[in-house]
Protein backbone atom coordinates (compact mmCIF):
# COMPACT_ATOMS: atom_id res chain seq x y z
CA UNK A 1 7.51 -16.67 -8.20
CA UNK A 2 8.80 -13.14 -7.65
CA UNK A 3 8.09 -10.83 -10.37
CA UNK A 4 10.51 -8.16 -10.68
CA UNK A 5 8.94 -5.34 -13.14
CA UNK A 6 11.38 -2.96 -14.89
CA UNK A 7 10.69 1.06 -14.92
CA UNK A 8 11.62 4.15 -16.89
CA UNK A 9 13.21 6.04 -13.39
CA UNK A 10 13.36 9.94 -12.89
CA UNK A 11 16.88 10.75 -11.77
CA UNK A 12 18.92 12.83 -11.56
CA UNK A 13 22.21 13.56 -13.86
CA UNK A 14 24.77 12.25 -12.20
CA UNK A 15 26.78 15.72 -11.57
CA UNK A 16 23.38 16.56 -9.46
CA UNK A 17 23.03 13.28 -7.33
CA UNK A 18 24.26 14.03 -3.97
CA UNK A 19 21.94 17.26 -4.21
CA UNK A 20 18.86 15.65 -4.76
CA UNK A 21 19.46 12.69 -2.56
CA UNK A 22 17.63 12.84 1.05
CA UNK A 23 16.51 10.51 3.58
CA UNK A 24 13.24 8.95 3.43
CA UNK A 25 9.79 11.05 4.47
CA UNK A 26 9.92 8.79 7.83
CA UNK A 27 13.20 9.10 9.38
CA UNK A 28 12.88 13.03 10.09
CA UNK A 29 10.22 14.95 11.47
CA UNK A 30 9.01 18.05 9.89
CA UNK A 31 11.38 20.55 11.43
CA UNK A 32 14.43 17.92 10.74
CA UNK A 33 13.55 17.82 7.45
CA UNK A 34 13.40 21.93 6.86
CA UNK A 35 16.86 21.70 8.39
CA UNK A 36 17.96 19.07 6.25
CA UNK A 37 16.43 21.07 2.91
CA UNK A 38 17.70 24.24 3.96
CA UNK A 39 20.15 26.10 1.15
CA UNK A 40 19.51 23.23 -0.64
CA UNK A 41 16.89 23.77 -3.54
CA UNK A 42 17.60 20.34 -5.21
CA UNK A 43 16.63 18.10 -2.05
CA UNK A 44 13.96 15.40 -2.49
CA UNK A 45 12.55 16.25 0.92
CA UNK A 46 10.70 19.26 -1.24
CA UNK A 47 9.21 16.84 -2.53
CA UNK A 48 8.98 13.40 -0.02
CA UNK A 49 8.04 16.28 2.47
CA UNK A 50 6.35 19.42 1.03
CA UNK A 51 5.08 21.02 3.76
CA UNK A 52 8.86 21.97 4.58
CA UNK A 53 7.88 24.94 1.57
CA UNK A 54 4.65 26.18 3.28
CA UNK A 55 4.29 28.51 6.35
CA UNK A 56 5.79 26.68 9.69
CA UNK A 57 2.09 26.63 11.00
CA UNK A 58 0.66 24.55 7.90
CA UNK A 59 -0.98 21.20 8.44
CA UNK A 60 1.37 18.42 6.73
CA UNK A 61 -2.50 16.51 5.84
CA UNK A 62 -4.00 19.65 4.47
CA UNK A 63 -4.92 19.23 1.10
CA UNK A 64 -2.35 21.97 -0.03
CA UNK A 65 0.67 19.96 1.53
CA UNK A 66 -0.25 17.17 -1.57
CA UNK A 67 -0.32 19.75 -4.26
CA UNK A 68 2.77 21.02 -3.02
CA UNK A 69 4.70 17.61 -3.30
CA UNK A 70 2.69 17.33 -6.65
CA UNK A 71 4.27 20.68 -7.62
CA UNK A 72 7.62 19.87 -6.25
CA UNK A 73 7.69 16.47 -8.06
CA UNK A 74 6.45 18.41 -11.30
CA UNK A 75 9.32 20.81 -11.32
CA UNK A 76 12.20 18.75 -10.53
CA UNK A 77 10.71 16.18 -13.35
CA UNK A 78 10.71 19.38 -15.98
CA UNK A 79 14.26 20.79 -14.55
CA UNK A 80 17.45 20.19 -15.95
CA UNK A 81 18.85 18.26 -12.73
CA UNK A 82 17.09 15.42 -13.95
CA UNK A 83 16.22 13.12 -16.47
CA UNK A 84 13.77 9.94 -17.17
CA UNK A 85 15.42 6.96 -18.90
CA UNK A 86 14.06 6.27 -22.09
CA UNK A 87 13.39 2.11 -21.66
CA UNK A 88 12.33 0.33 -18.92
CA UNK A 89 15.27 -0.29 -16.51
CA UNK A 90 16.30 -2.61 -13.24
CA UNK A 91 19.07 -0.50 -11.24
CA UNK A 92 21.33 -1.83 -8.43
CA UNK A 93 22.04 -0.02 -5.32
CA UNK A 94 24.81 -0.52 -3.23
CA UNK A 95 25.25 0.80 0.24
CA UNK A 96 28.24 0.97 2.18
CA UNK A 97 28.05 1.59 5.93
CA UNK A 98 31.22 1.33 8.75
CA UNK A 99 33.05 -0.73 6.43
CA UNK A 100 30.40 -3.36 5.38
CA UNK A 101 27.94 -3.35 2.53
CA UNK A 102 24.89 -5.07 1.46
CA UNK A 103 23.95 -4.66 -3.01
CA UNK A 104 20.21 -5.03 -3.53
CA UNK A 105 18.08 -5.22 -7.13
CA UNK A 106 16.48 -2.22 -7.79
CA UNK A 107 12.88 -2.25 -9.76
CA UNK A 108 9.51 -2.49 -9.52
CA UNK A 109 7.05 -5.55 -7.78
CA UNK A 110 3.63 -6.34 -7.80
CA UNK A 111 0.78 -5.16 -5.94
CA UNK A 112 -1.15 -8.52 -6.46
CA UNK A 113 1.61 -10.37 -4.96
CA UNK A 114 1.51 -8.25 -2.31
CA UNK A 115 -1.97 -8.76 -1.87
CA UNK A 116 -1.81 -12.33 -2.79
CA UNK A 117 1.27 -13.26 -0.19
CA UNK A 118 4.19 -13.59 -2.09
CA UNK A 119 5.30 -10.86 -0.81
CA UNK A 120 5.25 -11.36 2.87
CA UNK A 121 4.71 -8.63 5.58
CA UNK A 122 5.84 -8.69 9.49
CA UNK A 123 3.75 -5.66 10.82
CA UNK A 124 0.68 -3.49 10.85
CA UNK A 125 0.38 -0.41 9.76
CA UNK A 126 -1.05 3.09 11.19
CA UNK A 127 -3.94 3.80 9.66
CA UNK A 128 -3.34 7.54 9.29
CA UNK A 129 0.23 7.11 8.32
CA UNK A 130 -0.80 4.70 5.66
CA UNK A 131 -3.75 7.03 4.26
CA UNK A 132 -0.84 9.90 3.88
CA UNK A 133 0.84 7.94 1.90
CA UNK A 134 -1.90 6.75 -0.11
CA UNK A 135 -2.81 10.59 -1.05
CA UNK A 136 0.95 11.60 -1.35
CA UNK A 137 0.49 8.75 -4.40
CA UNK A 138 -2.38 9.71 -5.83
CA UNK A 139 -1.61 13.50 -5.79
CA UNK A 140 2.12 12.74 -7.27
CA UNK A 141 0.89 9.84 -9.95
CA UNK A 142 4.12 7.98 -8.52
CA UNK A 143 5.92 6.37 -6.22
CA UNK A 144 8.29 8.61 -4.90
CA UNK A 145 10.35 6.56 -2.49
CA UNK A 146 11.31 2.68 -2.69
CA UNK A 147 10.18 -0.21 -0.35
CA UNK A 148 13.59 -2.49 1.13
CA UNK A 149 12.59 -6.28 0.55
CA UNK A 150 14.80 -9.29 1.19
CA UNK A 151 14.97 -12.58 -0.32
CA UNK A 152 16.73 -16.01 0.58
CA UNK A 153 20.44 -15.83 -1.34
CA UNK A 154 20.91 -17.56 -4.80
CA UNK A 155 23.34 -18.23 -6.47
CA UNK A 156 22.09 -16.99 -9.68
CA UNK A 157 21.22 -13.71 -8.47
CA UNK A 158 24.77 -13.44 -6.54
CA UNK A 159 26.49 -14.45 -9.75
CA UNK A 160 24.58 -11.69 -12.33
CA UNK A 161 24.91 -8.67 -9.21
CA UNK A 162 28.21 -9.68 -9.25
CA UNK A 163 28.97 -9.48 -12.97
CA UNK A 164 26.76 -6.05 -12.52
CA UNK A 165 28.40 -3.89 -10.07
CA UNK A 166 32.05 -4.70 -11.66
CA UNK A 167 31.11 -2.11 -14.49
CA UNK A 168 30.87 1.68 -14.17
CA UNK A 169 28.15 2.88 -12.16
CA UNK A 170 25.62 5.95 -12.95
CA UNK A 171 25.82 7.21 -9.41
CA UNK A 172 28.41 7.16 -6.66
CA UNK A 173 29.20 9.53 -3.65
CA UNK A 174 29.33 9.30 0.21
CA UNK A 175 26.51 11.33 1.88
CA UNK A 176 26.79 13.62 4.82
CA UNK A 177 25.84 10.71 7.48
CA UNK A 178 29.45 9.18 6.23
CA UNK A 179 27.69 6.59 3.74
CA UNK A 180 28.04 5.37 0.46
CA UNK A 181 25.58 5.54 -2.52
CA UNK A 182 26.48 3.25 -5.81
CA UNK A 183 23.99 2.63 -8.04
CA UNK A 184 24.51 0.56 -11.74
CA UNK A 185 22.24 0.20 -14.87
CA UNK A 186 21.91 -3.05 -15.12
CA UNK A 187 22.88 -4.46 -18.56
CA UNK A 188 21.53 -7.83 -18.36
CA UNK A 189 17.87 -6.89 -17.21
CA UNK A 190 15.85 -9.76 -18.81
CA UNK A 191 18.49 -12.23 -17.04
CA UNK A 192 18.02 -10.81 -13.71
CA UNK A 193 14.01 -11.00 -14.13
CA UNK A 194 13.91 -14.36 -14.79
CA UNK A 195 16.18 -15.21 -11.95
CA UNK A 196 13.83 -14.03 -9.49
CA UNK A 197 11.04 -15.94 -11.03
CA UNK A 198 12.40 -18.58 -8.69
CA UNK A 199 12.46 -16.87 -6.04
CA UNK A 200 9.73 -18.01 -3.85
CA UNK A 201 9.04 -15.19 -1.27
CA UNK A 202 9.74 -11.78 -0.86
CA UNK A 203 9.87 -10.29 2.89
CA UNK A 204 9.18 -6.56 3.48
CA UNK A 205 11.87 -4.90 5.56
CA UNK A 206 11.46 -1.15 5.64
CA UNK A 207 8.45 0.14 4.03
CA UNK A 208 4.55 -1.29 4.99
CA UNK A 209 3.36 1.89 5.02
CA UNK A 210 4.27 2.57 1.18
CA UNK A 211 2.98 -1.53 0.50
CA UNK A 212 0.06 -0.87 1.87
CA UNK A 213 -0.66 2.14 0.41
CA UNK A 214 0.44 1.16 -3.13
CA UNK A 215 -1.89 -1.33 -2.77
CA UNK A 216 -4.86 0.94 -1.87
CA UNK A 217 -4.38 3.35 -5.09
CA UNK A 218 -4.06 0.40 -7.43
CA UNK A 219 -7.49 -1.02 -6.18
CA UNK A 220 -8.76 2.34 -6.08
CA UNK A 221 -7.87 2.81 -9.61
CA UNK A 222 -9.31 -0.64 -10.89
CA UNK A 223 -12.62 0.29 -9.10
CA UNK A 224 -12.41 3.32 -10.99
CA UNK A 225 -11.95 1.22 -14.44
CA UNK A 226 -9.02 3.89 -14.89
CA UNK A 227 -5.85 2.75 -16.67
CA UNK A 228 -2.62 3.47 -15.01
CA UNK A 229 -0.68 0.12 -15.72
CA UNK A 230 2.27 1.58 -13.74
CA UNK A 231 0.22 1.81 -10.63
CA UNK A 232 0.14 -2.36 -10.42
CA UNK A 233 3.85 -2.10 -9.43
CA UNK A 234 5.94 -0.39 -6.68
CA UNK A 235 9.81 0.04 -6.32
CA UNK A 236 11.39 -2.02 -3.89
CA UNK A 237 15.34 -2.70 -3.61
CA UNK A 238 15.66 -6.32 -3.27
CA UNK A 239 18.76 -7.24 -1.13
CA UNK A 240 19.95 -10.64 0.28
CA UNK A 241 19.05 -11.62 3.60
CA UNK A 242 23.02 -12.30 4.54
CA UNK A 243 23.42 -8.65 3.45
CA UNK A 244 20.90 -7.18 5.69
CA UNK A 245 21.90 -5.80 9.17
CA UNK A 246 18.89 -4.97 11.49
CA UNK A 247 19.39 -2.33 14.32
CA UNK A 248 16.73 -2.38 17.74
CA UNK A 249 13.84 -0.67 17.71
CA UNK A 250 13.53 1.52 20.78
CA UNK A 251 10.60 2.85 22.91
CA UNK A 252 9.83 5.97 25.13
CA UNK A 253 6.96 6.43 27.35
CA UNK A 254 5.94 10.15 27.65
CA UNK A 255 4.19 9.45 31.19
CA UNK A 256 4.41 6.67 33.61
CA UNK A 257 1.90 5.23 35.91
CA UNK A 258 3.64 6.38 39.37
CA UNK A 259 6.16 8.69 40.25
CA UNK A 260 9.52 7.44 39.41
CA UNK A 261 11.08 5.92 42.71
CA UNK A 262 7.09 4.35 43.34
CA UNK A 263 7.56 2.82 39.88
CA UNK A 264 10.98 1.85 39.70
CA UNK A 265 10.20 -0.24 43.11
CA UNK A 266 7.38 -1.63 41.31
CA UNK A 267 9.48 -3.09 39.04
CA UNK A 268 11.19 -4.29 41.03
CA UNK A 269 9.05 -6.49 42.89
CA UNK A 270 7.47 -7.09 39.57
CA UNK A 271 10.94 -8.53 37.38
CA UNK A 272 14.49 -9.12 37.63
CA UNK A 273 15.29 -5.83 37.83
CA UNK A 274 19.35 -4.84 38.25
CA UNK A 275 18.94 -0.68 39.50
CA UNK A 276 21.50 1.60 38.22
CA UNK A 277 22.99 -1.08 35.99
CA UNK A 278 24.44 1.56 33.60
CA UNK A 279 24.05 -0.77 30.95
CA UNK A 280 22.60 1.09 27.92
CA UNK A 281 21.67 -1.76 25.34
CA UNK A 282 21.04 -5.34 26.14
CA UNK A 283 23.54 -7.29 26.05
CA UNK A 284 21.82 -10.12 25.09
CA UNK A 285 18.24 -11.17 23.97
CA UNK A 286 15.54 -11.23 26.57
CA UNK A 287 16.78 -8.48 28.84
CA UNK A 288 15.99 -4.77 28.05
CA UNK A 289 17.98 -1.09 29.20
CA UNK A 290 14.94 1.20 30.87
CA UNK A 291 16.28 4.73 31.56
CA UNK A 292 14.40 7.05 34.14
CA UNK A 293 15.02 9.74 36.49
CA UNK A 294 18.92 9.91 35.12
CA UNK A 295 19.94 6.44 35.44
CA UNK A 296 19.99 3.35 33.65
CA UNK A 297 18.97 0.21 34.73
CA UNK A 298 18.63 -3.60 33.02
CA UNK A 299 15.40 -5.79 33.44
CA UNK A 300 15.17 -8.92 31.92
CA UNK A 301 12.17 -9.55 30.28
CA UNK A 302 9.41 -12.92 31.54
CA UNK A 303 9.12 -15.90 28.86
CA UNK A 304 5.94 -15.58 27.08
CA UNK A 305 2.52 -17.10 27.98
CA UNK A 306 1.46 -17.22 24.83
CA UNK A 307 1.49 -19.59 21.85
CA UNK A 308 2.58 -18.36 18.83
CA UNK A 309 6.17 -17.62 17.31
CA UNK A 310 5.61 -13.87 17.06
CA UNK A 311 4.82 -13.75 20.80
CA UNK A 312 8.52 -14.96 21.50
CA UNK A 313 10.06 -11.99 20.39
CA UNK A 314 11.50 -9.66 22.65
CA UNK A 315 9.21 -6.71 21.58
CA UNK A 316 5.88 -8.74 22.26
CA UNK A 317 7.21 -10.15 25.62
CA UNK A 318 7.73 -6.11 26.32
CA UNK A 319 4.07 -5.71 25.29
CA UNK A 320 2.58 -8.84 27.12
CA UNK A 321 4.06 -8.19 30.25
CA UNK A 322 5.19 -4.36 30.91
CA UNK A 323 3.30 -2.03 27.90
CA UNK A 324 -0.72 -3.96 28.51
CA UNK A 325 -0.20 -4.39 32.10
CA UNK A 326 1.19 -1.59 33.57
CA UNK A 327 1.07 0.90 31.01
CA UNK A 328 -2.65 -0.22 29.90
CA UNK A 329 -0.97 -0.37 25.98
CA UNK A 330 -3.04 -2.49 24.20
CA UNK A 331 -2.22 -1.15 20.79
CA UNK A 332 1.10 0.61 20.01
CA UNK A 333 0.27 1.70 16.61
CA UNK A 334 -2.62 3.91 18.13
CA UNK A 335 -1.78 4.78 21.66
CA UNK A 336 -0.76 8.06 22.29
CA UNK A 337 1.72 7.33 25.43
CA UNK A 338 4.07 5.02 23.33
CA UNK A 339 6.47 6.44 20.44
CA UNK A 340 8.87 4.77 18.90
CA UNK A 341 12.96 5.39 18.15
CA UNK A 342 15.07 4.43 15.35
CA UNK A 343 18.40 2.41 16.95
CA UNK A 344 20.78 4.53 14.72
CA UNK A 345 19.81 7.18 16.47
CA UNK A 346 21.77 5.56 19.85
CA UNK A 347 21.29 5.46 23.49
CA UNK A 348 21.91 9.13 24.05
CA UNK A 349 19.19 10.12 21.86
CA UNK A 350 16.87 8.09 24.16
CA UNK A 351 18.55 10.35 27.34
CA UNK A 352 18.19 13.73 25.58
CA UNK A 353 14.42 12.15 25.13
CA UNK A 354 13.64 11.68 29.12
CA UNK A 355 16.47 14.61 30.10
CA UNK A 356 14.46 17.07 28.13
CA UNK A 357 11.10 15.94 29.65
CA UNK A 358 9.60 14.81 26.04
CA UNK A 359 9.44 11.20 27.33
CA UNK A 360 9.53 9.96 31.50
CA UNK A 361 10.85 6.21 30.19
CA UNK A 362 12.54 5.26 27.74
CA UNK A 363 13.32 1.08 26.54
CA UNK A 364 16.04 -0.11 24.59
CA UNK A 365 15.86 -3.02 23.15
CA UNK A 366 18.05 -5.85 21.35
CA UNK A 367 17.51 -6.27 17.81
CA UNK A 368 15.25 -8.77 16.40
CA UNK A 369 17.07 -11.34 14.00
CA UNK A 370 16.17 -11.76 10.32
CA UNK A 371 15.77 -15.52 11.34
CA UNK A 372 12.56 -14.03 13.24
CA UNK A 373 11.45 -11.97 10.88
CA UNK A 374 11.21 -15.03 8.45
CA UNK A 375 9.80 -17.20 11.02
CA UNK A 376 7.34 -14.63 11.97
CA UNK A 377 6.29 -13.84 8.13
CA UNK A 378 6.17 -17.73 7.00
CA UNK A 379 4.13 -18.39 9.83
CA UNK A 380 1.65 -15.93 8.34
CA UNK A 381 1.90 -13.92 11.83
CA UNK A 382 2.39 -10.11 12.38
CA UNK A 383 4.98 -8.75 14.62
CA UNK A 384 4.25 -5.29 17.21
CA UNK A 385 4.61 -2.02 15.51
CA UNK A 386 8.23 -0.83 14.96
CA UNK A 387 9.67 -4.50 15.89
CA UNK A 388 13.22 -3.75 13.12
CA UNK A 389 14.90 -0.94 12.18
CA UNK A 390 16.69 -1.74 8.89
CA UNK A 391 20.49 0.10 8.62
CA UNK A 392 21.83 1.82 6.65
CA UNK A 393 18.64 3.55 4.59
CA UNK A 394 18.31 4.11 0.83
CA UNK A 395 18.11 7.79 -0.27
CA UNK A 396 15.33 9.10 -2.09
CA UNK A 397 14.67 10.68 -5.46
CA UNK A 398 17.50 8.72 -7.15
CA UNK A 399 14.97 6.62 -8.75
CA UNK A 400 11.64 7.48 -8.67
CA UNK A 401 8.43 5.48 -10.52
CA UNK A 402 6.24 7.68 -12.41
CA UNK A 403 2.95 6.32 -13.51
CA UNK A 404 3.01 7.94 -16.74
């Protein structure tokens, strides 16, 4: 049984949407995100990244960088750009990317099914990434930004999104990046919570950090006997898995163990290594695109020697057999040698990277397939940090969960 919880949401009129609407916290760094906000006094990121509005030199953990997005999330709530609907509401939110688009359910789910399992996750978290999050909560009283989940189709749930989305939305506009925000009231609530009561499972696809740490405050809170009812639930768009569209995951390596002609040749006695392939992105599963020294060059990657289903995946047999061995990586979420690279960012993202001397490697990968994902998560089993990048992204501060 999934529950799916309805909210009051802060959001903006609808004359003020495409101002307040930014990426998510952890798609931009801090200096992206001041770009992004710049001129523009509306923009969540004041808020889903505060320390944007303190001196360049401030430390996005400090205590003050909290208060700030406390602040932020304070004014915009008490502005006249927005407004908080008076009942408890489920939304839908379409998005509409290079001509395809995928509609999910917009509301809130539960923390104890998270913590129970019906809510299934694929990866581990970062510790320190998580505990931001956790304080960005508490400090706010809300959950600023949604969680993506997917769930197997039904025809139910088709049939009442369908009968949805045909009326007039609240929200509609194309954002800067070229895509397209729709998002509906949904009239027949009640109807579309008791059609996911049979849905078995839900699978996290973008947002463990913000699970995990919604999970944290509400036991925090119960061990503190304080009421916040709210904080039991989290907002999560729930789309369909034959909607969603998962790009790679790529890697850099900011030093490598040899120069890079010793290393390259060490490869090469190493794998099936094809030198200045020019390939930039696998063409297939099982072979990776490693670019060094100006060039680009394919590798395919060694079946696993290990047993479970998570190990087959094309990030873990990168782990196993290139990251532990040569690199001495034994845990990406920690190690400070690895980072990690959104697909949608491209191939020549992953060349300005090396080219600029940030990174001496960097890996692209082929995208893991939402049949692994589920066959990873039903099994119980965790995948390697940063194993999907889920595309397009939902915008924040279009419908935010207040605990009050």
């Amino acid at each position: 049984m999934a529950i799916l919880h309805p909210f009051r949401a802060l959001r903006p009129l609808p004359d003020k949407a495409a101002e307040v609407a930014s990426v998510p916290y952890d798609v931009v760094d801090t200096e992206e995100a001041r770009a992004l906000a710049a001129g523009r006094p509306l923009s969540f990121l004041h808020v889903a990244r505060p320390e944007i509005d303190l001196p360049p030199d401030a430390d996005e953990y400090a205590p003050e960088t909290y208060a700030r997005g406390a602040a932020n999330l304070q004014d915009y709530a008490r502005s006249a750009a927005s407004m908080q609907d008076p009942e408890p509401s489920v939304y839908l939110y379409r998005l509409e990317m290079d001509g395809r688009a995928q509609t999910g359910v917009f509301g809130c789910v539960s923390v104890a099914e998270y913590d129970e399992g019906v809510i299934l996750k694929h990866e581990k978290t970062r510790p320190k990434k998580e505990t931001d999050r956790v304080r960005h909560i508490i400090a706010q009283q809300a959950h600023a930004e949604p969680v993506i989940m997917t769930y197997r189709n039904t025809d139910r749930i088709d049939a009442l999104v369908a009968a949805e989305t045909a009326s007039k939305p609240l929200y509609d506009f194309t954002a800067e990046d070229g895509v397209r925000h729709t998002i509906w009231k949904a009239a027949q609530k009640d109807a579309l919570i008791d059609a996911f009561q049979a849905v078995e499972r839900l699978y996290i696809a973008d947002g463990h950090h913000r699970c995990a740490a919604a999970s944290r405050v509400a036991a925090g809170l119960r061990e503190a006997a304080a009421e916040c009812p709210e904080a039991a639930f989290f907002p999560a768009a729930l789309f369909p898995m034959s909607e969603l569209r998962i790009l790679a995951y790529n890697r850099i390596l900011r030093t490598l163990p040899a120069p890079a002609g010793e290393f390259l040749r060490a490869l090469g006695a190493r794998f099936d290594l094809s030198t200045d392939s020019g390939e930039k992105t696998p063409a297939e599963p099982g072979a990776v695109c490693l670019y060094l020294d100006g060039r680009w060059h394919t590798m395919s990657l060694p079946p696993t020697a290990r047993n479970e289903v998570a190990d087959t995946l094309d990030v873990a047999r990168l782990s196993e057999h290139l990251l532990e061995p040569v690199f001495g990586i034994a845990d990406q979420r920690l190690d400070p040698n690895i980072d990690f690279v959104g697909g949608i960012r491209g191939a020549d993202e992953l060349e300005r990277l090396v080219d600029s001397g940030r990174a001496e490697l960097a890996v692209s990968m082929y995208p893991t397939r939402v049949e692994e994902l589920l066959a990873v998560s039903n099994a119980g089993l965790l995948m390697p940090p940063k194993s999907t990048w889920f595309e397009p992204k939902l915008r924040s501060g279009l419908l935010v969960h207040l605990f009050e």
